[in-house]
Protein backbone atom coordinates (compact mmCIF):
# COMPACT_ATOMS: atom_id res chain seq x y z
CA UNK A 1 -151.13 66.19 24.40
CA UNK A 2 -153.04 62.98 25.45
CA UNK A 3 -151.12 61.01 22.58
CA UNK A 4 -147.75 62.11 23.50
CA UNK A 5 -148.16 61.13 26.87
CA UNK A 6 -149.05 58.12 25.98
CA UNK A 7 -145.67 57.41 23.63
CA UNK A 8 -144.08 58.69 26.76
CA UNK A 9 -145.56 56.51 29.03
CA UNK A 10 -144.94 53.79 26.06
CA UNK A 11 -141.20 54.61 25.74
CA UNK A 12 -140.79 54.83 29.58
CA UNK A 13 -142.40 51.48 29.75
CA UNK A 14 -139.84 49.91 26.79
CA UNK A 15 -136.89 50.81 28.74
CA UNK A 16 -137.48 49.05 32.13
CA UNK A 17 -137.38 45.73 31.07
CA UNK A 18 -133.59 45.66 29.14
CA UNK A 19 -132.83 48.00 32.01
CA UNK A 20 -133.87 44.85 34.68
CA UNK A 21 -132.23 42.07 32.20
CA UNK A 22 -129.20 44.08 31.69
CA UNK A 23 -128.99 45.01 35.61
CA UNK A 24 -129.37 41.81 36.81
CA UNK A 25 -127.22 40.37 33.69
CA UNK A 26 -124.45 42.21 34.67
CA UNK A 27 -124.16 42.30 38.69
CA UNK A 28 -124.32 38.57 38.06
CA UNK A 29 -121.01 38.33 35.64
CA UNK A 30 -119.22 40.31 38.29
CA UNK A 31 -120.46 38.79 40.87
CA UNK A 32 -118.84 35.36 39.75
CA UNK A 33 -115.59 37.23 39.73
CA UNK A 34 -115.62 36.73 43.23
CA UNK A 35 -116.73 32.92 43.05
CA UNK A 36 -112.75 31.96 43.95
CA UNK A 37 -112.43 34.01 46.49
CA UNK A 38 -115.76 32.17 48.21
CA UNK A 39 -114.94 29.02 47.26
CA UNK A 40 -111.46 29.50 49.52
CA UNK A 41 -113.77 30.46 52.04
CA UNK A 42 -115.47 27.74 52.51
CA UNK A 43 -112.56 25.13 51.65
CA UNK A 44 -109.56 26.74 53.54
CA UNK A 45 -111.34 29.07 56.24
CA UNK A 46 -114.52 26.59 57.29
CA UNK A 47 -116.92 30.27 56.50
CA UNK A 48 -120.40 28.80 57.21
CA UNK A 49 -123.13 29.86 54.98
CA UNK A 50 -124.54 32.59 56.27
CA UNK A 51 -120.98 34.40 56.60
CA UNK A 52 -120.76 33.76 52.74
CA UNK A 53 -123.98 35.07 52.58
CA UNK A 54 -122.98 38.02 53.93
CA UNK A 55 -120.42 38.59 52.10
CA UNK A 56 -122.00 38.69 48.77
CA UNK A 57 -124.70 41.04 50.02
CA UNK A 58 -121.65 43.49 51.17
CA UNK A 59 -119.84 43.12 47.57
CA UNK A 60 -123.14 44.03 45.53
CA UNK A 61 -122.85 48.17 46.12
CA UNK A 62 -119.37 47.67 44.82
CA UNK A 63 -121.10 46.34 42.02
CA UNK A 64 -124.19 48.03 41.15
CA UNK A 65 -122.47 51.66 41.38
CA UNK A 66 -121.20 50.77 37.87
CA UNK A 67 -123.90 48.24 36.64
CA UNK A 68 -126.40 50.61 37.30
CA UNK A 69 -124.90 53.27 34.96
CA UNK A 70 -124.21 50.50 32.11
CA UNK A 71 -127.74 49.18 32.08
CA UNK A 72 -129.17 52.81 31.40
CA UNK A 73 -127.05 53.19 28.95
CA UNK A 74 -127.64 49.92 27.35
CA UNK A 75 -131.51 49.79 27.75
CA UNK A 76 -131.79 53.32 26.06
CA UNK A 77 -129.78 52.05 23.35
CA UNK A 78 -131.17 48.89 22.77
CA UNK A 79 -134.52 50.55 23.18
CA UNK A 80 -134.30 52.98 20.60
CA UNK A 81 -132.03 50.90 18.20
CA UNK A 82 -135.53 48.56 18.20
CA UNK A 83 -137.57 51.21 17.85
CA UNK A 84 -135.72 52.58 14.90
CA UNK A 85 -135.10 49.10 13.39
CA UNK A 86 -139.13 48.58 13.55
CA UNK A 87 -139.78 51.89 11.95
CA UNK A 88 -141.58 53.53 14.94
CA UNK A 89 -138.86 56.27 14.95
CA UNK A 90 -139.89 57.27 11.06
CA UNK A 91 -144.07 56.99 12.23
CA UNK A 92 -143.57 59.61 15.10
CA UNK A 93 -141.50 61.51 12.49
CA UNK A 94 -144.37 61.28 10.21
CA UNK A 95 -146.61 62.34 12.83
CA UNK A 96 -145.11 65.59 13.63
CA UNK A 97 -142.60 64.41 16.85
CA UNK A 98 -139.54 65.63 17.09
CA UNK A 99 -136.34 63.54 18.56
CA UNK A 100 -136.27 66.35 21.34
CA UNK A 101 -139.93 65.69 22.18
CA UNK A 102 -138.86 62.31 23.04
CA UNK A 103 -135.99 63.54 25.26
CA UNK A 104 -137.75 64.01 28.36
CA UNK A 105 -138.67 60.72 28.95
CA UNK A 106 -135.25 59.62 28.13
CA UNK A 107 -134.14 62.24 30.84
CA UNK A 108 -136.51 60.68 33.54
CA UNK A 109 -135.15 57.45 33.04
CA UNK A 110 -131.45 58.79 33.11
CA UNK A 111 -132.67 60.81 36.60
CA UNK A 112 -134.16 57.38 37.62
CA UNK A 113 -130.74 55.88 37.59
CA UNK A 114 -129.07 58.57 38.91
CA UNK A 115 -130.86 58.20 42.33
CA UNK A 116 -130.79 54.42 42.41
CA UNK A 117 -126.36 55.02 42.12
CA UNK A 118 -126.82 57.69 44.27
CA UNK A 119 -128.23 55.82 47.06
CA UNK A 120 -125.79 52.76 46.37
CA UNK A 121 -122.42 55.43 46.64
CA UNK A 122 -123.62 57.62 48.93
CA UNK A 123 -124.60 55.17 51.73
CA UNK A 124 -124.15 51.36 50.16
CA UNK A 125 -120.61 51.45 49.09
CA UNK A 126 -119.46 52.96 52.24
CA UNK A 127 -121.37 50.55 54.27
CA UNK A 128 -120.33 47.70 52.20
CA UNK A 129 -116.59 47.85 52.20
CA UNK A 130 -116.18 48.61 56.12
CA UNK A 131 -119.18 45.62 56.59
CA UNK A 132 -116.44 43.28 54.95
CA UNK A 133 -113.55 44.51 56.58
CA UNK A 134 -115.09 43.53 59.74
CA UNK A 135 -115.76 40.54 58.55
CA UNK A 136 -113.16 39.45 57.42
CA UNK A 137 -111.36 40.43 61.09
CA UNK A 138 -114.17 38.32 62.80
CA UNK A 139 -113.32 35.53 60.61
CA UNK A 140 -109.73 35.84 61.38
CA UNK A 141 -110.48 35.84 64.81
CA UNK A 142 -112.50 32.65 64.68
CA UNK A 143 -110.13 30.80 62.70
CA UNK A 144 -106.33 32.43 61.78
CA UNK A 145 -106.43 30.55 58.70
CA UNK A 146 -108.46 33.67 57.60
CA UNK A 147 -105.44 35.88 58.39
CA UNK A 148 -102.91 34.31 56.66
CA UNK A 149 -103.07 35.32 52.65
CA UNK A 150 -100.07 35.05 50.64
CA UNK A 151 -98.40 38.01 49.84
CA UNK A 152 -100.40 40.26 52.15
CA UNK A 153 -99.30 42.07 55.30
CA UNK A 154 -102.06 40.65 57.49
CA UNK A 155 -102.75 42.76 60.62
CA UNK A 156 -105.85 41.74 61.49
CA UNK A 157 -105.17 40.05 64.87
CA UNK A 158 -104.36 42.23 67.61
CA UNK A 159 -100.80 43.14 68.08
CA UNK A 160 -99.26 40.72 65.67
CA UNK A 161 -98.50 41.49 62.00
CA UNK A 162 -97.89 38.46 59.50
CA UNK A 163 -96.93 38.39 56.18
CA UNK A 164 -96.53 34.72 54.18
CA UNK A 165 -95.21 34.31 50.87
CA UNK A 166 -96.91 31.44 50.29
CA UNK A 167 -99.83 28.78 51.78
CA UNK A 168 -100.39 25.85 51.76
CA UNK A 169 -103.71 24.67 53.13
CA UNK A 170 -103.70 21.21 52.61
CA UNK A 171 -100.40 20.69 54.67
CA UNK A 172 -100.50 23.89 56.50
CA UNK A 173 -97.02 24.63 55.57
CA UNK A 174 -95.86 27.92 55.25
CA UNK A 175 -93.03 29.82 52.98
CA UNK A 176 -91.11 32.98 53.53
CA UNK A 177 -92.46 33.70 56.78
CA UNK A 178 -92.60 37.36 58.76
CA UNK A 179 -93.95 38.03 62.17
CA UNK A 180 -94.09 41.42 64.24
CA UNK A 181 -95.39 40.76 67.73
CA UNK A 182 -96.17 43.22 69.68
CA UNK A 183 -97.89 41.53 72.76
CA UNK A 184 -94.94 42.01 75.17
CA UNK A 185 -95.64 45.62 76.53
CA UNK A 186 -92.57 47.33 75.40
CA UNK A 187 -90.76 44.77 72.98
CA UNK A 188 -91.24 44.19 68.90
CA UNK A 189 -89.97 40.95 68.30
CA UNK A 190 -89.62 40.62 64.64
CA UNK A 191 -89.52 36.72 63.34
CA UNK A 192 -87.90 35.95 60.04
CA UNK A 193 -87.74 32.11 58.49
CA UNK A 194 -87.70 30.76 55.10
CA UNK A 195 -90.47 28.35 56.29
CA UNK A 196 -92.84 27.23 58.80
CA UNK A 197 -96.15 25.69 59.95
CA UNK A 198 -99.14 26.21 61.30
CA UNK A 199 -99.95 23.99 64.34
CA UNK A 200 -103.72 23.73 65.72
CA UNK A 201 -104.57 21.64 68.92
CA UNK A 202 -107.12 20.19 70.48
CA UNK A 203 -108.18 23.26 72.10
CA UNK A 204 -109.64 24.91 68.61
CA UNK A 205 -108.72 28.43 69.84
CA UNK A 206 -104.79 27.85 70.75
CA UNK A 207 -102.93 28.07 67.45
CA UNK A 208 -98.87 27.65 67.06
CA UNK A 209 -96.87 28.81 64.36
CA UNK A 210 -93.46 26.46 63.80
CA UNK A 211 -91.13 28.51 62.50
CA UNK A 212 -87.68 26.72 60.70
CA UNK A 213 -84.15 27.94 60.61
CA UNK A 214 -84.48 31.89 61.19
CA UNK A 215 -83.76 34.40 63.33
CA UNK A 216 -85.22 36.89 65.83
CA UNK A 217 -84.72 40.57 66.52
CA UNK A 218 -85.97 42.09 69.91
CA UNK A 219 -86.44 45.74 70.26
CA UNK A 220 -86.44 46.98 73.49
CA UNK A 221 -88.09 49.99 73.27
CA UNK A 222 -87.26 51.86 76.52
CA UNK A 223 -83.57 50.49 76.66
CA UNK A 224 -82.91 51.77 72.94
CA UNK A 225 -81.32 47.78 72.36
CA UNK A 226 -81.74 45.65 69.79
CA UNK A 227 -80.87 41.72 70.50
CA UNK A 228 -80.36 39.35 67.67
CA UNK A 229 -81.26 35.24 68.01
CA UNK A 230 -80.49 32.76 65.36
CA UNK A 231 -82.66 29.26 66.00
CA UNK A 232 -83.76 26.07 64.29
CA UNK A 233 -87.18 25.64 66.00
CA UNK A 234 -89.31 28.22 67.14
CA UNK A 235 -92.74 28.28 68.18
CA UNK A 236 -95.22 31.33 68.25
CA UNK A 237 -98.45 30.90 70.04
CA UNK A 238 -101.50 32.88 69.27
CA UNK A 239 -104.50 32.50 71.87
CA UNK A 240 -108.00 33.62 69.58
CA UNK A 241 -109.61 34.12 73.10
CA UNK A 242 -107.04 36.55 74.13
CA UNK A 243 -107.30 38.17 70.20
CA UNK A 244 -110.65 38.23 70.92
CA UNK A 245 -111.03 41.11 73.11
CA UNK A 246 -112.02 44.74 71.93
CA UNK A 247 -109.73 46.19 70.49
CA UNK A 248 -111.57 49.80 69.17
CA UNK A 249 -112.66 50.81 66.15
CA UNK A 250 -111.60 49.87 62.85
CA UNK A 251 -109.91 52.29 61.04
CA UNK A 252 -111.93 53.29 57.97
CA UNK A 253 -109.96 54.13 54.40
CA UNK A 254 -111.51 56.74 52.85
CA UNK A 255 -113.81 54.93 50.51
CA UNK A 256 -115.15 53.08 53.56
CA UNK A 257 -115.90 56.29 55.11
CA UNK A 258 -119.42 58.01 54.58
CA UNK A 259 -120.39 61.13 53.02
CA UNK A 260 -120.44 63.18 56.69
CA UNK A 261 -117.54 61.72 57.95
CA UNK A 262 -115.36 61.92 54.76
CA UNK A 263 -117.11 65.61 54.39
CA UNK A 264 -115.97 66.16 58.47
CA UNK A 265 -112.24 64.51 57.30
CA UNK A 266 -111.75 66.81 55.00
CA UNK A 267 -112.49 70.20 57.01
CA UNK A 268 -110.66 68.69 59.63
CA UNK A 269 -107.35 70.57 57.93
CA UNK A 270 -105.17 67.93 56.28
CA UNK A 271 -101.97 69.05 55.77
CA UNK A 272 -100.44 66.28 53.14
CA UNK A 273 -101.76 67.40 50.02
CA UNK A 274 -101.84 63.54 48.77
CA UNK A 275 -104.03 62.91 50.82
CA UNK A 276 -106.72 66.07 50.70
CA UNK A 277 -106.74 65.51 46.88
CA UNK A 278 -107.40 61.69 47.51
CA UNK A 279 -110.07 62.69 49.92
CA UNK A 280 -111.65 65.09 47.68
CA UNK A 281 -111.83 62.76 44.93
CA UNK A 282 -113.30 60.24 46.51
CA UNK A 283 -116.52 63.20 47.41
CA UNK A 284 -116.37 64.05 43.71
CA UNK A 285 -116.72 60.50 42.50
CA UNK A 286 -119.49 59.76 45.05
CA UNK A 287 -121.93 62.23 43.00
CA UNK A 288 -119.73 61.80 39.29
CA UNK A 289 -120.23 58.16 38.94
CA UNK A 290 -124.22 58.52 39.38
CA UNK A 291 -124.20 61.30 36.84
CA UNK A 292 -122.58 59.28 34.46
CA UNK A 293 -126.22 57.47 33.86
CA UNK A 294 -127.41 61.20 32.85
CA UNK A 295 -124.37 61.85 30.00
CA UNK A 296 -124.12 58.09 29.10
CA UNK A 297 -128.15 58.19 28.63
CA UNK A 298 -128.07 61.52 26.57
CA UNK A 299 -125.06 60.02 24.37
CA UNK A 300 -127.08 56.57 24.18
CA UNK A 301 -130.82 57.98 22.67
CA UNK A 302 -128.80 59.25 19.24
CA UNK A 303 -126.89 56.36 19.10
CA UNK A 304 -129.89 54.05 19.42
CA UNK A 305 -131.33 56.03 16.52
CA UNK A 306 -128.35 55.91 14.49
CA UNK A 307 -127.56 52.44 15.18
CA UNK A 308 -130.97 50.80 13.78
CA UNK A 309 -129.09 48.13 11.42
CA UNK A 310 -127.40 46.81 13.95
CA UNK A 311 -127.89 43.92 16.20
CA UNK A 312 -129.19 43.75 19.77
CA UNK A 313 -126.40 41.66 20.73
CA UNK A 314 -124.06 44.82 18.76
CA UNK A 315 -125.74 47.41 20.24
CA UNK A 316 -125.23 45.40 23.91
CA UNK A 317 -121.33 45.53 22.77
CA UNK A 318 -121.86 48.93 21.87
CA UNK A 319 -122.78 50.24 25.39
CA UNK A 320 -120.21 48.05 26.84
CA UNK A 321 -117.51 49.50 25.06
CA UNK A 322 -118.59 53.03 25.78
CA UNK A 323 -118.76 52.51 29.31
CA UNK A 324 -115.38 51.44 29.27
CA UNK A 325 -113.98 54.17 27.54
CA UNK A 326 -116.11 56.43 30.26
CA UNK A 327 -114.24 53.75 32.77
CA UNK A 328 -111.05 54.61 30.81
CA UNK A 329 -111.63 58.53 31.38
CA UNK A 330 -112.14 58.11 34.69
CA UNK A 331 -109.10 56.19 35.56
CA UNK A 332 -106.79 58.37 33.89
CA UNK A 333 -108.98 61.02 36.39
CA UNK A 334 -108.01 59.20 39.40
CA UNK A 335 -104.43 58.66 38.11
CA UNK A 336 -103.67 62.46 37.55
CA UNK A 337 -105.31 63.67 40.51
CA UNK A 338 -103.70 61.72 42.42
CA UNK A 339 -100.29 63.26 41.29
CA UNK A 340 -101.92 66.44 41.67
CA UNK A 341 -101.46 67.02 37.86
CA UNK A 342 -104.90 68.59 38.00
CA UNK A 343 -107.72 70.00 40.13
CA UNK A 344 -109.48 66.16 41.38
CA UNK A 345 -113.20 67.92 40.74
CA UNK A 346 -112.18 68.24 37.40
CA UNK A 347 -110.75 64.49 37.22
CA UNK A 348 -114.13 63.59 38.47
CA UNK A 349 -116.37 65.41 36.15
CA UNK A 350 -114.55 65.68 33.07
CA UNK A 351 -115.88 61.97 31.63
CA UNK A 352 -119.44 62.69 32.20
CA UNK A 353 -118.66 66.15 30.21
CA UNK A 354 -117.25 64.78 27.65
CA UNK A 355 -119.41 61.58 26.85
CA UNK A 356 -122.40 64.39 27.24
CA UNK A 357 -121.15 66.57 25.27
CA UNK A 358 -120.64 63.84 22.43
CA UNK A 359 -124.65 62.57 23.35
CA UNK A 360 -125.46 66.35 22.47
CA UNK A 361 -123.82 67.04 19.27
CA UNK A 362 -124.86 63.14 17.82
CA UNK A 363 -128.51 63.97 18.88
CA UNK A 364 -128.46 67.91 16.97
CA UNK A 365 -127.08 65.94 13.96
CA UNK A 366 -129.67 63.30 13.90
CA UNK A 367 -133.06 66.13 14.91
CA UNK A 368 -131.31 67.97 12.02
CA UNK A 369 -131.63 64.51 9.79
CA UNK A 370 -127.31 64.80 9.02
CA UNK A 371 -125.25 62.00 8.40
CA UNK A 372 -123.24 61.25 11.93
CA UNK A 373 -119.89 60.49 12.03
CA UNK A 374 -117.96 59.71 15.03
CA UNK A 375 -114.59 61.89 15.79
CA UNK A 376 -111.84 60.18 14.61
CA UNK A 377 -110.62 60.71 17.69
CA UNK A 378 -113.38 59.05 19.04
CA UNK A 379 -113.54 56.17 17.50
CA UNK A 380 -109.88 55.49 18.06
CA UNK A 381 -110.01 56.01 21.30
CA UNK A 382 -113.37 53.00 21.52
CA UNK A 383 -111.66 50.87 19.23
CA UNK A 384 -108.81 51.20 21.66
CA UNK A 385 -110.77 50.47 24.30
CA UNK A 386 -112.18 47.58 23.01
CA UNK A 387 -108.81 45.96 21.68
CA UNK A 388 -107.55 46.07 25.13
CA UNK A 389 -110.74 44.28 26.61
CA UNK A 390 -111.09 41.53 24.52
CA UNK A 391 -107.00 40.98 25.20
CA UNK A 392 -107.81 40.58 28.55
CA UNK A 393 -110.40 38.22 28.19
C-alpha cells in the first residue's frame, strides 16, 4: 500500500508541471489574438494603461474555461506517453499494477480541473464579459472615438445609436454614416449620409459629427408625422458631460449573467421558446464545459499509453486535435439547440459522453493488453478536424 501511494503521489506529481507549461502556453497564444484589438486601443482611443490592463484581466476567464480543459488533457497525455516511452508503464506491469490502479490518480487530477473551470464559468466568465462591457461604455464616454467601430450598431452613448461603415482615424473621416437620436423628448431623428466627420474642439468633451449630402427623417411620436429634410451640411453635437450621467443598469446577455440570476431568468416564465432553450443552454454549458476535463482526461490516460512512439510535440498535436473535435461536438450542440432540433441538456452533455465513452473502451482494450484501433468513424471525423484547422491557419 505504502508503494502505490507513492507512484500515486509520483504520477500526481508528473502531471502538474506540463499541466502549468501547457496552461500558461496556451492562455498566452489566445491571448495575442486580442493584441489588435489593444493595439487600436491605445492608437485610436488614447486607453491608458491601466484600462488595457484591465481589459486583459477581464478576457482571461474567456480564456481559461477552454485552456483549462486542453491542458488536462494534454498533460495526462504527454505524461503517460513519457512514461510509456521510458518503460515505467511495462515495470509497474511487471510489478503487479494494473492500468485501473493507476486511474484514480488520473481521476483526481481530472476533478482538479474540473473545479479550477468550474470556478472560472460559474463566477469568472460572467464577471468578465459584463466587466468589459462596461468598459468599453466608460471608454466611449470618455472619448466617442471608442463608440464608433465600423460595421457595428454602436449604442453605447445615451440616446443616440450610430452605425459607420467605415473609419478612418487618422483623418477622422467617416463613410456610410447612420444616426438615431433620441435626445429630443418625443422625436427620433434618423440621419443618413454617404460620408462625414468627426469634429473635436477645444473643449475635449464637446464632439461634432459633419455629416455630407444626406437627409433627415423626424418622427414625431405623439403627432403620428414623419418630416423628411434633404441637406449638404449638417452638424450633430454630442456633449460627453451630458452622456455622462446615469443612465441604469446595463443590460446583461445571458452569458454575462450569473448562475442565480440566469437560474432566476429562467423560472421567471419565458414565453419565446428561442430564448428558454438559449437560456438553458447557456446553464448546461456552465457545468458541461468543466466536465469535459473529466471525459477528455479518461480518453487521454489510454491514449498516452498507446501513443508511446510518438513525439511530445505529436502527442501536444494530439490533444489539440481532440479538443477540437470535442469543440466541434459542442458547436454543432449549440447550433441544434438553438433550432430546437433537440433537448439543449442533451446538446450540452452529449460531447463529454461521447469522448468518455471512447476514453473507456481505449482504456478496457489496453488493461486487456488488445491492439486499439480508433473507429473509423473516429478518426475521420479528427482527421477532419484537423484538415480544417491547419486551413485556417
Amino acid at each position: 500500500m505504502k508503494a502505490f501511494n507513492i507512484i500515486n503521489r509520483y504520477i500526481f506529481m508528473e502531471l502538474l508541471s506540463p499541466f502549468v507549461i501547457s496552461l500558461f502556453f496556451l492562455t498566452f497564444v489566445f491571448l495575442m489574438t486580442r493584441i489588435p484589438e489593444i493595439t487600436n486601443m491605445v492608437v485610436n482611443y488614447n486607453a491608458d494603461i491601466s484600462s488595457i490592463g484591465l481589459m486583459i484581466v477581464y478576457t482571461l476567464p474567456r480564456f481559461l474555461e477552454f485552456t483549462i480543459p486542453m491542458s488536462v488533457m494534454i498533460s495526462i497525455l504527454l505524461t503517460f506517453m513519457r512514461m510509456a516511452g521510458d518503460n515505467e508503464i511495462v515495470a509497474l506491469k511487471g510489478a503487479g499494477v494494473s492500468l485501473y490502479k493507476l486511474l484514480p490518480t488520473v481521476l483526481i487530477f481530472c476533478f482538479f480541473g474540473v473545479f479550477l473551470t468550474m470556478c472560472v464559468t460559474l463566477f469568472g466568465v460572467s464577471w468578465g464579459k459584463l466587466s468589459i462591457k462596461k468598459k468599453s461604455v466608460e471608454l466611449a464616454k470618455t472619448s466617442i472615438d471608442a463608440a464608433l467601430q465600423a460595421r457595428q450598431f454602436n449604442s453605447e452613448l445615451e440616446d443616440v445609436m450610430i452605425y459607420v461603415a467605415h473609419v478612418d482615424m487618422k483623418t477622422k473621416e467617416l463613410k456610410d454614416v447612420f444616426i438615431e437620436d433620441r435626445r429630443t423628448k418625443g422625436v427620433v431623428s434618423i440621419s443618413i449620409a454617404p460620408s462625414g466627420k468627426l469634429i473635436r474642439f477645444e473643449n475635449k468633451n464637446i464632439y461634432t459629427i459633419r455629416l455630407y449630402d444626406g437627409v433627415i427623417n423626424q418622427v414625431d411620436v405623439d403627432d403620428n408625422s414623419v418630416s423628411s429634410l434633404q441637406f449638404g451640411d449638417y452638424d450633430i453635437n454630442i456633449d460627453l458631460n451630458r452622456l455622462n450621467k446615469a443612465r441604469g443598469k446595463i443590460s446583461k446577455d445571458l452569458d454575462e449573467r450569473s448562475l442565480v440570476n440566469l437560474i432566476r431568468f429562467i423560472r421567471s416564465g419565458i414565453k419565446d421558446k428561442s430564448r428558454l432553450s438559449e437560456a438553458l443552454m447557456e446553464l448546461h454549458e456552465k457545468f458541461s464545459i468543466p466536465f469535459a476535463c473529466l471525459s477528455l482526461g479518461i480518453l487521454a490516460f489510454p491514449l498516452g499509453i498507446q501513443s508511446a512512439s510518438l513525439r511530445k510535440s505529436s502527442g501536444f498535436s494530439l490533444g489539440i486535435s481532440f479538443f477540437l473535435l470535442y469543440y466541434f461536438l459542442l458547436a454543432a450542440g449549440w447550433s441544434a439547440g438553438e433550432t430546437g432540433a433537440y433537448p439543449p441538456i442533451l446538446g450540452m452533455w452529449l460531447p463529454n459522453v461521447i469522448m468518455g465513452g471512447v476514453g473507456v473502451y481505449f482504456l478496457i482494450k489496453n488493461a486487456k493488453e488488445e491492439p486499439v484501433q480508433f473507429p473509423k468513424f473516429l478518426t475521420a471525423a479528427v482527421l477532419a478536424v484537423k484538415i480544417r484547422f491547419i486551413k485556417k491557419r
